[in-house]
C-alpha atoms as a PDB file:
ATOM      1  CA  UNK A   1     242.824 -22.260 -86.595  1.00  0.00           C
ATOM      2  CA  UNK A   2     239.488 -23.935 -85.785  1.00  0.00           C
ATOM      3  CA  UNK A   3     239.649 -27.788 -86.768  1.00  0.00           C
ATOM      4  CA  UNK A   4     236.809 -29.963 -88.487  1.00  0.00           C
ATOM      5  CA  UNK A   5     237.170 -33.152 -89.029  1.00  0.00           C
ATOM      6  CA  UNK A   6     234.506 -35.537 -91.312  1.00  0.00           C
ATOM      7  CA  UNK A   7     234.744 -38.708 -90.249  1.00  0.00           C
ATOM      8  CA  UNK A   8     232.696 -42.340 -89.858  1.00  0.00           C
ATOM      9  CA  UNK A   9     233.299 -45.879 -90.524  1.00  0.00           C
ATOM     10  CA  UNK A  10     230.253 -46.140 -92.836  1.00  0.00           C
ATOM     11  CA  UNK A  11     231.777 -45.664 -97.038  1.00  0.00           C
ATOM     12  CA  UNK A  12     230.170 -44.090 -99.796  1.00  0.00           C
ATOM     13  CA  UNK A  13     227.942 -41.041 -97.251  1.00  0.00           C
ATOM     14  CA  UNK A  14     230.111 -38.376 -99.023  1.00  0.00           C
ATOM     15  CA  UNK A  15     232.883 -37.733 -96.818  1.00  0.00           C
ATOM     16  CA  UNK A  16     235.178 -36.162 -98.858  1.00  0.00           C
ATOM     17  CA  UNK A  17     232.854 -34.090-101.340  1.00  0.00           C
ATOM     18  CA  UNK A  18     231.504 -32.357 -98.049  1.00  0.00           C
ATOM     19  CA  UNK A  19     235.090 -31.979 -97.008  1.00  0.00           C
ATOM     20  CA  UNK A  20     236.050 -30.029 -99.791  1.00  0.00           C
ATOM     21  CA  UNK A  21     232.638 -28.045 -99.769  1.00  0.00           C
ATOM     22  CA  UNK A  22     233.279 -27.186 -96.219  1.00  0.00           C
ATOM     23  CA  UNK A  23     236.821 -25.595 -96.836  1.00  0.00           C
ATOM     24  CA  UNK A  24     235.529 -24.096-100.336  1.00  0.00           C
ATOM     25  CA  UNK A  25     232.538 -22.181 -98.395  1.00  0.00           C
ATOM     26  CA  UNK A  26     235.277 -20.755 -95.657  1.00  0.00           C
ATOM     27  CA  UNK A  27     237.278 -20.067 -99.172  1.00  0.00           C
ATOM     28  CA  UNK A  28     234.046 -18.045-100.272  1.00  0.00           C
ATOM     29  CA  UNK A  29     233.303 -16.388 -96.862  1.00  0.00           C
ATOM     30  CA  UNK A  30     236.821 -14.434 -97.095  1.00  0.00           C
ATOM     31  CA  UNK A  31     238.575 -16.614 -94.216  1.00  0.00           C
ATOM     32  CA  UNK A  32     242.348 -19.119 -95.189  1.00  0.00           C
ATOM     33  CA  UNK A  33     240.698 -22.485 -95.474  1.00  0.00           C
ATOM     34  CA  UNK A  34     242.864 -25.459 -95.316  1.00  0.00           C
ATOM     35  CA  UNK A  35     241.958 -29.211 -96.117  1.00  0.00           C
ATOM     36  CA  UNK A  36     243.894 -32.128 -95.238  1.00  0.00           C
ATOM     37  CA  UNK A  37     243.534 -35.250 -97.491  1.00  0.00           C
ATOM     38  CA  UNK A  38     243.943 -38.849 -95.158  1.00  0.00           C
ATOM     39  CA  UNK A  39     242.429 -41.402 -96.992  1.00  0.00           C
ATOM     40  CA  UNK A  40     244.592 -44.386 -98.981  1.00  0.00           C
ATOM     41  CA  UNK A  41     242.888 -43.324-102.254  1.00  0.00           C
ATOM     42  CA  UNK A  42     245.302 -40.813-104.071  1.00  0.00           C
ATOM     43  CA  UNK A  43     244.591 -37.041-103.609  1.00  0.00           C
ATOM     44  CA  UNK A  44     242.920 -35.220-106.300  1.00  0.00           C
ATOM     45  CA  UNK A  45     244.889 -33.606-108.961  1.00  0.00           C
ATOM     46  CA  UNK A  46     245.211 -30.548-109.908  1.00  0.00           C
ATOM     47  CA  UNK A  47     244.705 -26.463-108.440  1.00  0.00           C
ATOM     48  CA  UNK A  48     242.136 -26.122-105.307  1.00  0.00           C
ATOM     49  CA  UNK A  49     241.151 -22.305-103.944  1.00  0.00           C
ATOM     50  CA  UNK A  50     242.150 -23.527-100.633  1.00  0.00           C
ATOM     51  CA  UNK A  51     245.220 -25.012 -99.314  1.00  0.00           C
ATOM     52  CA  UNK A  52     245.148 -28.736-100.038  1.00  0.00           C
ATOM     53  CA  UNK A  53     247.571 -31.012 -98.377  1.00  0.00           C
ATOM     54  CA  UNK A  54     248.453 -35.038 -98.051  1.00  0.00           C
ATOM     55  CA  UNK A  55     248.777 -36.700 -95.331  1.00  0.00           C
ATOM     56  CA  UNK A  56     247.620 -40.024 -95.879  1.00  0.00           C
ATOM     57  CA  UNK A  57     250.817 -41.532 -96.148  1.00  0.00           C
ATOM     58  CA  UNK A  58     252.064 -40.231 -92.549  1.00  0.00           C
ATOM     59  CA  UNK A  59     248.339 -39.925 -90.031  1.00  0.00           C
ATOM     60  CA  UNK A  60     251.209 -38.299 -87.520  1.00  0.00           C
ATOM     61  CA  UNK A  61     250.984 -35.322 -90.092  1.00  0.00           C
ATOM     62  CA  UNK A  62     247.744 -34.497 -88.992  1.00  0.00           C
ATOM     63  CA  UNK A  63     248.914 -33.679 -85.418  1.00  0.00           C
ATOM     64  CA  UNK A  64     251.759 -31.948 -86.865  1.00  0.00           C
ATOM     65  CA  UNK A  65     249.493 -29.574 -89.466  1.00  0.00           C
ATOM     66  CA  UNK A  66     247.200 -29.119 -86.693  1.00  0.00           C
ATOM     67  CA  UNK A  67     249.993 -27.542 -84.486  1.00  0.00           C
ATOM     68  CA  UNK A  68     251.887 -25.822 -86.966  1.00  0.00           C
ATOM     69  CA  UNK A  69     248.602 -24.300 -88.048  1.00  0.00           C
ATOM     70  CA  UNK A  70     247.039 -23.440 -84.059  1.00  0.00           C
ATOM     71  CA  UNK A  71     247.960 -19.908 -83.941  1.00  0.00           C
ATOM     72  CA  UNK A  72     247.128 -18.981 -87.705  1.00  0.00           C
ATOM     73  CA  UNK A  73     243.198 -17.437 -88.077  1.00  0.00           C
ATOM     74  CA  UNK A  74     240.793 -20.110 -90.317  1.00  0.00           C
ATOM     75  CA  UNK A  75     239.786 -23.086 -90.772  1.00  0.00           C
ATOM     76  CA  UNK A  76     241.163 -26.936 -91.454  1.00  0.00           C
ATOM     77  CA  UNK A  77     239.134 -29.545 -92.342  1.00  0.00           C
ATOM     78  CA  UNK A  78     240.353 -33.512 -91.972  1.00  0.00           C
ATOM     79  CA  UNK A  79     238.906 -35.730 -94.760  1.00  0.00           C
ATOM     80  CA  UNK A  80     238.351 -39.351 -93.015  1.00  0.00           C
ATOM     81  CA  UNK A  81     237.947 -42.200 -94.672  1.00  0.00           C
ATOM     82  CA  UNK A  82     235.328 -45.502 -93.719  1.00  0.00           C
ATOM     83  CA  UNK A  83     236.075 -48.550 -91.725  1.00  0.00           C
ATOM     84  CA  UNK A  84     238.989 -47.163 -90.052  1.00  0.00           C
ATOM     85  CA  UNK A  85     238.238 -46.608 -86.272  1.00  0.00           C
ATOM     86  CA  UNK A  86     241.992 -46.450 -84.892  1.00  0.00           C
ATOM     87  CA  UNK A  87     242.179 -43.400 -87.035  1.00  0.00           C
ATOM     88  CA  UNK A  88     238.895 -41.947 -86.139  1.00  0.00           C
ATOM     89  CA  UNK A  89     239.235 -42.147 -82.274  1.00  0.00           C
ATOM     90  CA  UNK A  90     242.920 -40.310 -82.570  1.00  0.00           C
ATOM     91  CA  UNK A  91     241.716 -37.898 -84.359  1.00  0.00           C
ATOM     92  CA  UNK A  92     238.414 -36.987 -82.876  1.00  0.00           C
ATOM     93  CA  UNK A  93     240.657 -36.216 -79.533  1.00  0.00           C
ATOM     94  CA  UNK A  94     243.209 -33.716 -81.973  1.00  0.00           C
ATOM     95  CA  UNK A  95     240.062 -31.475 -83.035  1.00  0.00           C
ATOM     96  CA  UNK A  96     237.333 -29.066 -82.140  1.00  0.00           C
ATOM     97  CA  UNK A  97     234.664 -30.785 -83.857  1.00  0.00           C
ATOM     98  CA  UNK A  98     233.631 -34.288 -85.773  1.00  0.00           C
ATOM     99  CA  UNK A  99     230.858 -34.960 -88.174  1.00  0.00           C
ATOM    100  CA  UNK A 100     229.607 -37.900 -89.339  1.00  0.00           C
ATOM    101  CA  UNK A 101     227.561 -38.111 -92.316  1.00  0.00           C
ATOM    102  CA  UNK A 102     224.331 -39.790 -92.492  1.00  0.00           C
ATOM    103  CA  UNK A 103     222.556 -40.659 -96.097  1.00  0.00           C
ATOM    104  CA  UNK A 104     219.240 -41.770 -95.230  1.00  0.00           C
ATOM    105  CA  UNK A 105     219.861 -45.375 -95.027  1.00  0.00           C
ATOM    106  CA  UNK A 106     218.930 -48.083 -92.317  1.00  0.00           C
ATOM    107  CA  UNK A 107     222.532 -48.936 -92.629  1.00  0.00           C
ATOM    108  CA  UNK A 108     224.064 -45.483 -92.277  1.00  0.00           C
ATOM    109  CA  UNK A 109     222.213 -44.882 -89.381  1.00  0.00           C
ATOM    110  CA  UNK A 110     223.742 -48.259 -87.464  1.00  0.00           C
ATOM    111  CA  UNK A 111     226.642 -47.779 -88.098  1.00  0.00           C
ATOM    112  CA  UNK A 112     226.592 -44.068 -86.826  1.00  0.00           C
ATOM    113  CA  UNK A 113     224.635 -45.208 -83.992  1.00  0.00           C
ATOM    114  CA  UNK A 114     227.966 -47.159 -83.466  1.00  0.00           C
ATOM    115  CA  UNK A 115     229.946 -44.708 -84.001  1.00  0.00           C
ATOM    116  CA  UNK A 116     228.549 -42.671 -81.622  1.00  0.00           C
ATOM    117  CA  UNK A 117     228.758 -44.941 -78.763  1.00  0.00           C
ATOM    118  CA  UNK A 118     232.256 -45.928 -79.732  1.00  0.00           C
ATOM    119  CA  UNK A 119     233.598 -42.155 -79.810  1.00  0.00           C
ATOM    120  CA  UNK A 120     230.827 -40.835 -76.550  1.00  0.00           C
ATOM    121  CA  UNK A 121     232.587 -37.725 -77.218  1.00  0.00           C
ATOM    122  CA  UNK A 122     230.504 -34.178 -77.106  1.00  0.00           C
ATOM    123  CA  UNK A 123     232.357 -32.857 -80.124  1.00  0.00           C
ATOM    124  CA  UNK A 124     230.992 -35.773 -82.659  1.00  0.00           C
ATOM    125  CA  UNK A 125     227.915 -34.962 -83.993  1.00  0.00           C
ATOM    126  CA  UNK A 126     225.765 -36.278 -87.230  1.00  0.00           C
ATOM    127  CA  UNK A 127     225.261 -34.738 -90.217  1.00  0.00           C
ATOM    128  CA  UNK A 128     222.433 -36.237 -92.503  1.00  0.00           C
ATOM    129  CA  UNK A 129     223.275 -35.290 -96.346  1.00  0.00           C
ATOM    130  CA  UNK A 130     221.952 -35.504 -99.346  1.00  0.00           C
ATOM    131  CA  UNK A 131     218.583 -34.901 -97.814  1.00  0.00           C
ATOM    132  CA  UNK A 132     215.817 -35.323-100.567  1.00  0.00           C
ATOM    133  CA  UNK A 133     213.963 -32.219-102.141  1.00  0.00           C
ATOM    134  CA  UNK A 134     211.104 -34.339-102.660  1.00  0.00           C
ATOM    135  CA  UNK A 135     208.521 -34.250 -99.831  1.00  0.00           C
ATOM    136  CA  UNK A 136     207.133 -37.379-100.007  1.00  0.00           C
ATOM    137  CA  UNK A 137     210.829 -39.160-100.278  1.00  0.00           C
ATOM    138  CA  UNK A 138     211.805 -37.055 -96.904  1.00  0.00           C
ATOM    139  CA  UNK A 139     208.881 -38.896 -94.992  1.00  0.00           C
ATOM    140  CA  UNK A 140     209.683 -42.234 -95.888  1.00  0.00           C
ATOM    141  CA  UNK A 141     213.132 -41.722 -94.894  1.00  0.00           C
ATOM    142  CA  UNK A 142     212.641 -39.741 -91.939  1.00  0.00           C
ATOM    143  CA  UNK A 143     211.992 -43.361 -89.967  1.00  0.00           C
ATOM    144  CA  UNK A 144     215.785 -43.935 -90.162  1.00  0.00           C
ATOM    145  CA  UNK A 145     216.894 -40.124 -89.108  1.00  0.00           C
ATOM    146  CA  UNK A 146     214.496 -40.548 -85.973  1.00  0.00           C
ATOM    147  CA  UNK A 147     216.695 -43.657 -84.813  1.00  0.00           C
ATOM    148  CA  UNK A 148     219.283 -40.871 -84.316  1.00  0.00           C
ATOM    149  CA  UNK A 149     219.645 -38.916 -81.288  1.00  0.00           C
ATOM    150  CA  UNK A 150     218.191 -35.567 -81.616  1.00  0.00           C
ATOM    151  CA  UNK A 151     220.577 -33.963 -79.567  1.00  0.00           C
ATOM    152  CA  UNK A 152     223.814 -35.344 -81.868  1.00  0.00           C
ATOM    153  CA  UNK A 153     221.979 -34.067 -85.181  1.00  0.00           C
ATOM    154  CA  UNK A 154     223.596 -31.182 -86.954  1.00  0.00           C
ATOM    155  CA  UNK A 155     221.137 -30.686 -89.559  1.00  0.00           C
ATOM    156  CA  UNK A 156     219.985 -31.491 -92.621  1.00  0.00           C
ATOM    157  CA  UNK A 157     222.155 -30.443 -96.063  1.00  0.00           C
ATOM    158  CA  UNK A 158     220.536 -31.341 -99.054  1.00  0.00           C
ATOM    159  CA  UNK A 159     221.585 -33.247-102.144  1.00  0.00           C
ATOM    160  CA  UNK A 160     223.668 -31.971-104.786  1.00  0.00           C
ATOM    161  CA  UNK A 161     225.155 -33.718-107.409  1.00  0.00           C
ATOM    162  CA  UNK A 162     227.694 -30.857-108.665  1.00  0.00           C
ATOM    163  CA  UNK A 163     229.476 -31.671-105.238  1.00  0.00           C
ATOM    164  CA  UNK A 164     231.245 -34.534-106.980  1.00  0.00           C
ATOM    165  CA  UNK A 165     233.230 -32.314-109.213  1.00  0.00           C
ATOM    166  CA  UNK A 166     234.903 -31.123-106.119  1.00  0.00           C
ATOM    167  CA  UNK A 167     236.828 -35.197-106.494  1.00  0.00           C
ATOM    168  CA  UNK A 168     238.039 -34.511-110.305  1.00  0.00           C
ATOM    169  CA  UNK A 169     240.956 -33.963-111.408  1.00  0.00           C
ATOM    170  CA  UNK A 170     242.880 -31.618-113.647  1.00  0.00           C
ATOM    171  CA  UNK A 171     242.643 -27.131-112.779  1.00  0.00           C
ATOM    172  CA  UNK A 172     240.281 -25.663-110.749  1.00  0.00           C
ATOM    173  CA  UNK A 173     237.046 -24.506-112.404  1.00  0.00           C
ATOM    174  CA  UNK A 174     234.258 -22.658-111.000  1.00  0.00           C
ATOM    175  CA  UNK A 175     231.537 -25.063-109.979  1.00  0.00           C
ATOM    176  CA  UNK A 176     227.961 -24.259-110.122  1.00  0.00           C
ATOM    177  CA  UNK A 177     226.276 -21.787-108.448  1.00  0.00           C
ATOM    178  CA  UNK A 178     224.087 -24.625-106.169  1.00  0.00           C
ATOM    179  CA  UNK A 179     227.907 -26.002-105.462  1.00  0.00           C
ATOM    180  CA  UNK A 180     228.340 -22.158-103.639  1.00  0.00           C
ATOM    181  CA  UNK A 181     226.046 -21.710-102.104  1.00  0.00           C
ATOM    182  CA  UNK A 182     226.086 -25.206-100.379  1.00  0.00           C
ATOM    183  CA  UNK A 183     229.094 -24.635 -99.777  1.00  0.00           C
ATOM    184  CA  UNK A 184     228.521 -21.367 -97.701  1.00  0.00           C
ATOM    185  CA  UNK A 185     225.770 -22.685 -96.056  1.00  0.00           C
ATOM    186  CA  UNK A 186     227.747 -25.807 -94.448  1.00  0.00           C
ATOM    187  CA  UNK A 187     230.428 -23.344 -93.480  1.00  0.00           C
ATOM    188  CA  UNK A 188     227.940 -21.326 -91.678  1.00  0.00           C
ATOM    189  CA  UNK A 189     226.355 -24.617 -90.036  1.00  0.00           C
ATOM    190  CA  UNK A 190     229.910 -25.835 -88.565  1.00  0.00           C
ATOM    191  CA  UNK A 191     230.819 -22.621 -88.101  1.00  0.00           C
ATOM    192  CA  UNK A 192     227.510 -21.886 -85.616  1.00  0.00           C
ATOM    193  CA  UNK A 193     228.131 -25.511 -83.932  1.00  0.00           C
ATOM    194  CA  UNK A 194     231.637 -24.479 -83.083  1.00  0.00           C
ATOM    195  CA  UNK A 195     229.982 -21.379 -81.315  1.00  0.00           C
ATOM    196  CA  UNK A 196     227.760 -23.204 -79.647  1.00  0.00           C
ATOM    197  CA  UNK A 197     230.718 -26.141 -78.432  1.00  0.00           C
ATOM    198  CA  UNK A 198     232.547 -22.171 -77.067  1.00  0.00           C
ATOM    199  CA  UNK A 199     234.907 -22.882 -79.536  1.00  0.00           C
ATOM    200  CA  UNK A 200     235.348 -19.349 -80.425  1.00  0.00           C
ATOM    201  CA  UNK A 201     234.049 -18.928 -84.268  1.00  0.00           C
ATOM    202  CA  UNK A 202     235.307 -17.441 -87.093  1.00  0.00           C
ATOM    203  CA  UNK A 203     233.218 -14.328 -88.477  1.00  0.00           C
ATOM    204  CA  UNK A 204     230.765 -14.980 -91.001  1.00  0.00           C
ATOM    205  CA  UNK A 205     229.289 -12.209 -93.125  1.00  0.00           C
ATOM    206  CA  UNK A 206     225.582 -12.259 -94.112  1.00  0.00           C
ATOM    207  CA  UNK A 207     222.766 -14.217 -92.855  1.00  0.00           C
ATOM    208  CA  UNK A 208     223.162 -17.378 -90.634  1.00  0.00           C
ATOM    209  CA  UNK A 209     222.735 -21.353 -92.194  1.00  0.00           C
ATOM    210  CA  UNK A 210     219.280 -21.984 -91.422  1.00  0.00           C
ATOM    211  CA  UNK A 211     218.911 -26.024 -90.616  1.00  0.00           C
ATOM    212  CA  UNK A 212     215.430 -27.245 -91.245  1.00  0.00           C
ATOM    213  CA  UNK A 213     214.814 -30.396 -92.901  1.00  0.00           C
ATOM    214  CA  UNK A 214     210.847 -28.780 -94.166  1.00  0.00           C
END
């Protein structure tokens, strides 16, 4: 089972919604999509499409899912949480790949400039989200995503407020079709950076996430 995990000490850059996005778009894509929960806040409620497990009471779990879980076919995704760097390190070295999201903000970017140098691992990489649809917003903002290095950007995934009902609580209900597709289109993006790591990926149907901020 290929492991993801979204991490950063920067709050509030949407962590968790992509989290579940990522595991609901392997969900969608046909492949067993597992997401574990490791923040102090309590898990959502309620039915998920995808295997969703707790673990932030015991971090140890997280080795112990990952191993149970290394010879099943899929996909596990690690929900971080901020300002937790003990965490972050151990589990960056437990997984194939780490992304840290970005949100277009002076302060987002230091602190995953920091987070970069503090991890200097190949596998972390940054993910800007909630990239504006507005042209003229994109350029103001770009200033901040050129402090990043190129090399260590994922992409670009824009901004969708559905995402959030992905934290509510209560039965599973069919989000939005802008949620889905998002939600595909991330899959295929971590999915193409795993190929490109050599992690071997898992197959994807249709046509490949197509990264251009534009």
């Amino acid at each position: 089972m290929k492991t993801v995990a979204i991490l950063g000490s920067k709050g509030g850059t949407g962590k968790s919604s992509l989290a579940h996005g990522l595991a609901y778009g392997a969900h969608l894509l046909g492949h067993d999509a597992v997401m574990v929960h490791t923040e102090q806040r309590p898990p959502v409620k309620g039915s998920r499409p995808y295997r969703y497990l707790d673990a932030s009471a015991n971090y140890s779990l997280v080795t112990s899912l990952i191993r149970d879980h290394a010879d099943e076919q899929g996909f596990m995704v690690i929900d971080g949480a901020g300002n937790r760097p003990h965490v972050d390190l151990w589990v960056t070295r437990t997984v194939d790949l780490v992304l840290i999201p970005v949100t277009n903000s002076a302060e987002d970017v230091r602190c995953a400039l920091n987070d970069l140098s503090r991890f200097a691992d190949p596998r972390v990489l940054v993910l800007i989200n909630r990239w504006p649809a507005n042209r003229l917003v994109r350029m103001v903002l770009q200033k901040y995503v050129d402090q990043l290095p190129e090399s260590k950007v994922l992409g670009h995934v824009p901004e969708v407020g559905a995402m959030r009902r992905f934290l509510d609580d209560g039965e599973w209900r069919t989000p939005p079709t802008k949620v889905s597709n998002f939600s595909r289109r991330l899959f295929r993006l971590v999915n193409e950076a795993l190929e490109r790591r050599g992690v071997a990926p898992v197959v994807v149907a249709g046509d490949s996430m197509v990264s251009v901020p534009g």
